[in-house]
PDB file of N, CA and C in Angstrom:
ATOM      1  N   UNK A   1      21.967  77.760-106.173  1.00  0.00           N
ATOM      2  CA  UNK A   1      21.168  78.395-105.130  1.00  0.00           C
ATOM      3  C   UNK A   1      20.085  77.450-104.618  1.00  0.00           C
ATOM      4  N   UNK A   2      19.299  76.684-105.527  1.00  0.00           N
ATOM      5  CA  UNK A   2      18.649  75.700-105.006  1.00  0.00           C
ATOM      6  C   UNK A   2      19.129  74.559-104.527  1.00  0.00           C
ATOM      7  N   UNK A   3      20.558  74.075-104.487  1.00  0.00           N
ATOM      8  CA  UNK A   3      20.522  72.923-104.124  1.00  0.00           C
ATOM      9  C   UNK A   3      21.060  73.408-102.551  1.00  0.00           C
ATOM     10  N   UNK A   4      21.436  74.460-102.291  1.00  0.00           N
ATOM     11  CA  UNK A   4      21.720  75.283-101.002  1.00  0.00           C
ATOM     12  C   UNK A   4      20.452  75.365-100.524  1.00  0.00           C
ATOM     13  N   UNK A   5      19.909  76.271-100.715  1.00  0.00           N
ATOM     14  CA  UNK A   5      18.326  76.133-100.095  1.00  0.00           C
ATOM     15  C   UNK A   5      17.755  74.916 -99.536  1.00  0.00           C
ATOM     16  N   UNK A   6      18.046  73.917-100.519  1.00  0.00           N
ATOM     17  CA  UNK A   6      17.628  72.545-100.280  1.00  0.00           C
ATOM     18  C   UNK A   6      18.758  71.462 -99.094  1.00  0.00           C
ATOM     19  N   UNK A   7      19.791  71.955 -99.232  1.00  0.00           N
ATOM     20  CA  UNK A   7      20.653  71.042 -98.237  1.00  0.00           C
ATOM     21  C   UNK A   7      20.464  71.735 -96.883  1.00  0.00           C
ATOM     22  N   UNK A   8      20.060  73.384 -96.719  1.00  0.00           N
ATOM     23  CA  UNK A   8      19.667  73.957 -95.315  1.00  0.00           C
ATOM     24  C   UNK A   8      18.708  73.413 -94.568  1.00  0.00           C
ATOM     25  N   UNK A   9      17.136  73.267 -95.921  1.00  0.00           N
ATOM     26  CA  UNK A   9      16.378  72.877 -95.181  1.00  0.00           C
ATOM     27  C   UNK A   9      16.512  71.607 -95.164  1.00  0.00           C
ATOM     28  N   UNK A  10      17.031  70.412 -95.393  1.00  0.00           N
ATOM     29  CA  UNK A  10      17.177  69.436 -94.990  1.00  0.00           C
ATOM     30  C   UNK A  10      17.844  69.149 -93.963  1.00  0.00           C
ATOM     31  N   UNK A  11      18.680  69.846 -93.393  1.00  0.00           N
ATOM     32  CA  UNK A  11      19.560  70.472 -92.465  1.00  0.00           C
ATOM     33  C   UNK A  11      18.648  70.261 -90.862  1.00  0.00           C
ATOM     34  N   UNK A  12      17.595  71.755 -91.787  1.00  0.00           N
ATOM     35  CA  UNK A  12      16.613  71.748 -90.443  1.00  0.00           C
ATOM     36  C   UNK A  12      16.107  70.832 -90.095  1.00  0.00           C
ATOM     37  N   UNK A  13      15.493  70.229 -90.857  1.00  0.00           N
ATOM     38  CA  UNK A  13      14.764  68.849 -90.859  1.00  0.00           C
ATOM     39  C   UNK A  13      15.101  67.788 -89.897  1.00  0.00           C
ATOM     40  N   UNK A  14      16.301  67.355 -89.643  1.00  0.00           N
ATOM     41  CA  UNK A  14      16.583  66.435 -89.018  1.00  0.00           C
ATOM     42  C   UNK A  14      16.737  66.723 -87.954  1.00  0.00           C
ATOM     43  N   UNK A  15      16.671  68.341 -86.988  1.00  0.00           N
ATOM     44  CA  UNK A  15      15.713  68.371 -85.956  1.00  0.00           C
ATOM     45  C   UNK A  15      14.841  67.903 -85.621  1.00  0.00           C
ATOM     46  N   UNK A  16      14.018  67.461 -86.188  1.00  0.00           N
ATOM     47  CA  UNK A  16      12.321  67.541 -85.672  1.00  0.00           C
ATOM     48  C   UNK A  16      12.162  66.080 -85.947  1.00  0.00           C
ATOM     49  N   UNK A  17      11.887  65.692 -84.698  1.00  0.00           N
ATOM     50  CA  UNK A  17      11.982  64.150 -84.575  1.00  0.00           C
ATOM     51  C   UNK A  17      10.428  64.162 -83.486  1.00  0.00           C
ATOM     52  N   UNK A  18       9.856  63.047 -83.650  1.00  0.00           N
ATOM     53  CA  UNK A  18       8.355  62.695 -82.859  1.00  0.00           C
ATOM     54  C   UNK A  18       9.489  62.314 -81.755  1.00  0.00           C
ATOM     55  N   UNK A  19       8.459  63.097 -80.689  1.00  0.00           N
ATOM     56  CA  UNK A  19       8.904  62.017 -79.067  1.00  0.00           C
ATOM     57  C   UNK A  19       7.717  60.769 -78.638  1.00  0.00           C
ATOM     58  N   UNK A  20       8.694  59.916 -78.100  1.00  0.00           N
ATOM     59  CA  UNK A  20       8.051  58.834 -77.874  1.00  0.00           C
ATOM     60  C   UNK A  20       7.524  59.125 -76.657  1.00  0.00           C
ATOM     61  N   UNK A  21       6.720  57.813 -76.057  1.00  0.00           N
ATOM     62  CA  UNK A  21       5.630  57.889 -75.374  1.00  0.00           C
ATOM     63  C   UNK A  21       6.503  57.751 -74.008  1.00  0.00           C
ATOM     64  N   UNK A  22       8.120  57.280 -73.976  1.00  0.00           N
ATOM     65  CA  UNK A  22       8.343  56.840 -72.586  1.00  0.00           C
ATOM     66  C   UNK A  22       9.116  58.531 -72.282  1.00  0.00           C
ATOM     67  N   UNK A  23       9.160  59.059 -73.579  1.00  0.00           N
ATOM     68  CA  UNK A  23      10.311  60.154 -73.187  1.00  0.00           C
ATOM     69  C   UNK A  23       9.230  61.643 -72.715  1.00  0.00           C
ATOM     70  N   UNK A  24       7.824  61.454 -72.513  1.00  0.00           N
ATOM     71  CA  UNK A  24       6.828  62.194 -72.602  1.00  0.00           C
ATOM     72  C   UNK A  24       6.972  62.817 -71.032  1.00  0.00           C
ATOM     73  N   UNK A  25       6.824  61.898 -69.954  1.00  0.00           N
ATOM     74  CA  UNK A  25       6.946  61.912 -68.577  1.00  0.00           C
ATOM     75  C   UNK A  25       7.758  62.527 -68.581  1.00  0.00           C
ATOM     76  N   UNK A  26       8.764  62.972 -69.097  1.00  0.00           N
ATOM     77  CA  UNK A  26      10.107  63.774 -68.528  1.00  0.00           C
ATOM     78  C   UNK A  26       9.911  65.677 -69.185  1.00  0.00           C
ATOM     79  N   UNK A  27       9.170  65.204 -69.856  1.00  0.00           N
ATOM     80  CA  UNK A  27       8.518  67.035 -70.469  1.00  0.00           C
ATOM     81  C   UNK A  27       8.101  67.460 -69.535  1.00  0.00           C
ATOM     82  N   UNK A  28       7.405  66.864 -68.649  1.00  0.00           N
ATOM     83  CA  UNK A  28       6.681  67.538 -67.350  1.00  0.00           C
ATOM     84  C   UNK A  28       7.235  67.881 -66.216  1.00  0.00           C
ATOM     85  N   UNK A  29       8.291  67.432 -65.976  1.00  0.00           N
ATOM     86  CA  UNK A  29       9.719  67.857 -65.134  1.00  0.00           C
ATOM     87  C   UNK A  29       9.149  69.087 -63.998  1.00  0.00           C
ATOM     88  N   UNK A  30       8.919  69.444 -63.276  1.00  0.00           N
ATOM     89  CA  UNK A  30       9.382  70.553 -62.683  1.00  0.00           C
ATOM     90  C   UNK A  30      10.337  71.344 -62.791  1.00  0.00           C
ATOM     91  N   UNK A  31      11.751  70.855 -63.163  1.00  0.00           N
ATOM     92  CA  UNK A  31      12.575  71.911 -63.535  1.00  0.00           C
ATOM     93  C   UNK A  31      12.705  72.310 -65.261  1.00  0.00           C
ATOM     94  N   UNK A  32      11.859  71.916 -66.042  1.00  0.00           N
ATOM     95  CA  UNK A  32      11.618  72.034 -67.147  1.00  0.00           C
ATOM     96  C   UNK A  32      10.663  73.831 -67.275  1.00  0.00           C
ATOM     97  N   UNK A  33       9.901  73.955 -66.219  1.00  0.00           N
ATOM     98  CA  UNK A  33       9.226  74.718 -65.839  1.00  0.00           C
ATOM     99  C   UNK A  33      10.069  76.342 -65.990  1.00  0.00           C
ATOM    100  N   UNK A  34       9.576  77.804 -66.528  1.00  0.00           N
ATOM    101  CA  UNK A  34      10.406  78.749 -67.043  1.00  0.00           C
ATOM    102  C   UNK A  34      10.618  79.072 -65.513  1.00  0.00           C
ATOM    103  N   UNK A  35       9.589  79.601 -64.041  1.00  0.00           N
ATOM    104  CA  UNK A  35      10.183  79.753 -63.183  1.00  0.00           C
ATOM    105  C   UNK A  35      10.317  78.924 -62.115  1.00  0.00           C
ATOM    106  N   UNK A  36      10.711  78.162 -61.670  1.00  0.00           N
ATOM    107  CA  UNK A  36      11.068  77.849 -60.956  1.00  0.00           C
ATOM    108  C   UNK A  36      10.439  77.494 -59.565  1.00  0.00           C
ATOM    109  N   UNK A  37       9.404  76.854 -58.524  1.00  0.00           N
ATOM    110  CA  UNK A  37       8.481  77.174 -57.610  1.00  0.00           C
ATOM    111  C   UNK A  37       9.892  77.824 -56.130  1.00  0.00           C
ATOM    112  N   UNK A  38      11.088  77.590 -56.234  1.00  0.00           N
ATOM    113  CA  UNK A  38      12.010  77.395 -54.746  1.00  0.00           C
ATOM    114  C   UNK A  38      12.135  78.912 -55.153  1.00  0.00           C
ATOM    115  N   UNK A  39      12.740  79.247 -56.224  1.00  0.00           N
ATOM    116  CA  UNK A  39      13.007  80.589 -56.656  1.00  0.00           C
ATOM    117  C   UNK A  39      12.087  81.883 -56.735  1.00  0.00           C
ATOM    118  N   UNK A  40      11.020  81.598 -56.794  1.00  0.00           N
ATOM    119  CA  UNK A  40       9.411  82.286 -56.725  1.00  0.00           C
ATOM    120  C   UNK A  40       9.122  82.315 -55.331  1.00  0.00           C
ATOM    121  N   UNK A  41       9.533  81.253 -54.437  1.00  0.00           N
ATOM    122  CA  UNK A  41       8.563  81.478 -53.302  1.00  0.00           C
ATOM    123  C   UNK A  41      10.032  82.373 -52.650  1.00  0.00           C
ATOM    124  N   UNK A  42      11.051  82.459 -52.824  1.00  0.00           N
ATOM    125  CA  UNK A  42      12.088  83.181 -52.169  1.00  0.00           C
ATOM    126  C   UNK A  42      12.175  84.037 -52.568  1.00  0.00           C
ATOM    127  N   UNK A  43      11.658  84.782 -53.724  1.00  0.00           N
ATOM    128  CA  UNK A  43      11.467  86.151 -54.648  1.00  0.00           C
ATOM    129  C   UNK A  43      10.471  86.580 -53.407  1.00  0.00           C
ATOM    130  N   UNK A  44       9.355  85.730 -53.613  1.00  0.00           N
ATOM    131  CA  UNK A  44       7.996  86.685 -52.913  1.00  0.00           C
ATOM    132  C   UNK A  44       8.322  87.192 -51.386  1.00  0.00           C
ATOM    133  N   UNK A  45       9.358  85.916 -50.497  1.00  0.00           N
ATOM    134  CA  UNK A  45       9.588  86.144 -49.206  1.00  0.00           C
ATOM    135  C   UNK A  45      10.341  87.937 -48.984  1.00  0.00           C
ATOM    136  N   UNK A  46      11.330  87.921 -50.185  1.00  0.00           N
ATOM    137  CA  UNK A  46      12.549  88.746 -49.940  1.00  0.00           C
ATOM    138  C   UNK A  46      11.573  90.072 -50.196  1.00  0.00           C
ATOM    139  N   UNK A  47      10.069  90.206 -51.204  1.00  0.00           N
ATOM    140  CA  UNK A  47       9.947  91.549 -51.410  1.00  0.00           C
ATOM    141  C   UNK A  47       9.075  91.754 -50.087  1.00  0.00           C
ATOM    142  N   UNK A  48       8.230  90.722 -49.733  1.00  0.00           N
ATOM    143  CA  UNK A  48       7.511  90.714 -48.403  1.00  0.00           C
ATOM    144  C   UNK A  48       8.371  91.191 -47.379  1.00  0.00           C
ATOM    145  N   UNK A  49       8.978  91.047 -46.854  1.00  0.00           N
ATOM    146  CA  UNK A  49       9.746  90.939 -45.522  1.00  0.00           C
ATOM    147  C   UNK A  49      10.673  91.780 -45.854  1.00  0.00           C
ATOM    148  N   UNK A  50      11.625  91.943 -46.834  1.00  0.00           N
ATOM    149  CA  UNK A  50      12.639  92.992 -46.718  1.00  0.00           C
ATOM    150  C   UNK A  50      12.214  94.355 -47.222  1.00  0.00           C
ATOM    151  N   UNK A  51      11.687  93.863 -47.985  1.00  0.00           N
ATOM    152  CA  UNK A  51      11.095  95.445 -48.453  1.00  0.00           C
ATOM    153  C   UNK A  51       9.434  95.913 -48.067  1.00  0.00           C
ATOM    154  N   UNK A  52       8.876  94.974 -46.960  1.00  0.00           N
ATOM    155  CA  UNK A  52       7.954  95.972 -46.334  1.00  0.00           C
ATOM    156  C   UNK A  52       6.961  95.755 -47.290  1.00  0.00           C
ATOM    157  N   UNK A  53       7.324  95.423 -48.065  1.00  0.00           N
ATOM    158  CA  UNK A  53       5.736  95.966 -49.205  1.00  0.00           C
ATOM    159  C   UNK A  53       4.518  94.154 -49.360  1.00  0.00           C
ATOM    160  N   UNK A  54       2.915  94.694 -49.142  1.00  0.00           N
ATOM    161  CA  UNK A  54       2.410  93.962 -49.305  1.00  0.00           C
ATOM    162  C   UNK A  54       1.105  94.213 -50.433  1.00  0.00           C
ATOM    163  N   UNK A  55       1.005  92.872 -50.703  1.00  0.00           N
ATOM    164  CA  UNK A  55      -0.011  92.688 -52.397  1.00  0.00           C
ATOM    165  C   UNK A  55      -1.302  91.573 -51.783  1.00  0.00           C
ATOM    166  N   UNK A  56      -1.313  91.094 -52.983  1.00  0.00           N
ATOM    167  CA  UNK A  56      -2.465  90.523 -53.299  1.00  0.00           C
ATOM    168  C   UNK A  56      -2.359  89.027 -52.984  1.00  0.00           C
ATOM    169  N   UNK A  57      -1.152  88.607 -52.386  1.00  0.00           N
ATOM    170  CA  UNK A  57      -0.497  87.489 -52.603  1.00  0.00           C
ATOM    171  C   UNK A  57      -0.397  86.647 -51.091  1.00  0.00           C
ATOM    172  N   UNK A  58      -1.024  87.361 -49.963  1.00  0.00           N
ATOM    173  CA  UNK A  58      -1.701  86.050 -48.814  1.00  0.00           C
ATOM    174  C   UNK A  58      -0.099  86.887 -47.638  1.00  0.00           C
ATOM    175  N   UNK A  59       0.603  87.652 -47.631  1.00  0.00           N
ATOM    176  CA  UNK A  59       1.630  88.154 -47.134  1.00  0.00           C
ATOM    177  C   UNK A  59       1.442  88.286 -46.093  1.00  0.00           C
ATOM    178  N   UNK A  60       2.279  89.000 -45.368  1.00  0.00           N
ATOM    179  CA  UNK A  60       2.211  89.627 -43.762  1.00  0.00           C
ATOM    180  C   UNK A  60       1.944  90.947 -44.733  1.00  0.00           C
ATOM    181  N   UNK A  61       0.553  91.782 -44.059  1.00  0.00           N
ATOM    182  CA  UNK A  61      -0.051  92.567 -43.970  1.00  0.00           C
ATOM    183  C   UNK A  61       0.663  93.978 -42.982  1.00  0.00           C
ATOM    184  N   UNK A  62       0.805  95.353 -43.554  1.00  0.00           N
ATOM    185  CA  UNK A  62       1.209  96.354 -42.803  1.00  0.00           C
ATOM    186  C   UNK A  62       2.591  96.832 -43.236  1.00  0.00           C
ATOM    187  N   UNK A  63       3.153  97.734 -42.528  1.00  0.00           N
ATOM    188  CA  UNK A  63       4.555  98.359 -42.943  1.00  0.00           C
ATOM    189  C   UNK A  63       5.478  97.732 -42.674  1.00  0.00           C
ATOM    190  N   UNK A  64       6.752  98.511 -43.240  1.00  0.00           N
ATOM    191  CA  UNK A  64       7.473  97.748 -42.622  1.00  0.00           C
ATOM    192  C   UNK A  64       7.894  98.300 -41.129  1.00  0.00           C
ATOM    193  N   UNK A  65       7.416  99.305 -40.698  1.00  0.00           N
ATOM    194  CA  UNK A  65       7.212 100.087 -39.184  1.00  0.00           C
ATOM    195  C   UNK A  65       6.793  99.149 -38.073  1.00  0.00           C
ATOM    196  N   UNK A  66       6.932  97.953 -38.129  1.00  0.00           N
ATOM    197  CA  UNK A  66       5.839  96.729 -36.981  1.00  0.00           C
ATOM    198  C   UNK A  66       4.941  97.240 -36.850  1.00  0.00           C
ATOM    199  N   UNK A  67       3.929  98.385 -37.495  1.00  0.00           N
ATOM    200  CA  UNK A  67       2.624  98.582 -37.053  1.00  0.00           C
ATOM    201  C   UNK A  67       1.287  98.099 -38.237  1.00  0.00           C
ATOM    202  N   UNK A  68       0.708  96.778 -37.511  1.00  0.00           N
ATOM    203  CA  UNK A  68       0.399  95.646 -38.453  1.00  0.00           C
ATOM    204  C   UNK A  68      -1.213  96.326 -38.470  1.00  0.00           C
TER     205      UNK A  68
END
């Protein structure tokens, strides 16, 4: 049982590696990012404009009735 225990976590282990300093620049990626900025700003367009509804978020202001 211990030498199981012990070959898992050694297992894990050799995951976890230091990143170097040239591979650092690429963590910062934009598409590394959870949402997305092309996908967010086309979320916000579609609830603005198709569905009429406005927030807090700089939108076209009013219904969706053209009465602004």
């Amino acid at each position: 049982m211990k030498i199981t225990a012990f070959c898992l976590l050694l297992g894990l282990m050799v995951g976890c590696s230091p990143v170097k300093e040239y591979q650092k620049s690429k963590i910062n990626d934009s598409d590394m990012e959870l949402a997305a900025k092309k996908s967010e700003k086309f979320e916000n367009t579609f609830q603005l404009y198709r569905e009429a509804s406005s927030g807090a978020n700089g939108g076209k202001t009013g219904g969706g009735c053209g009465c602004n």
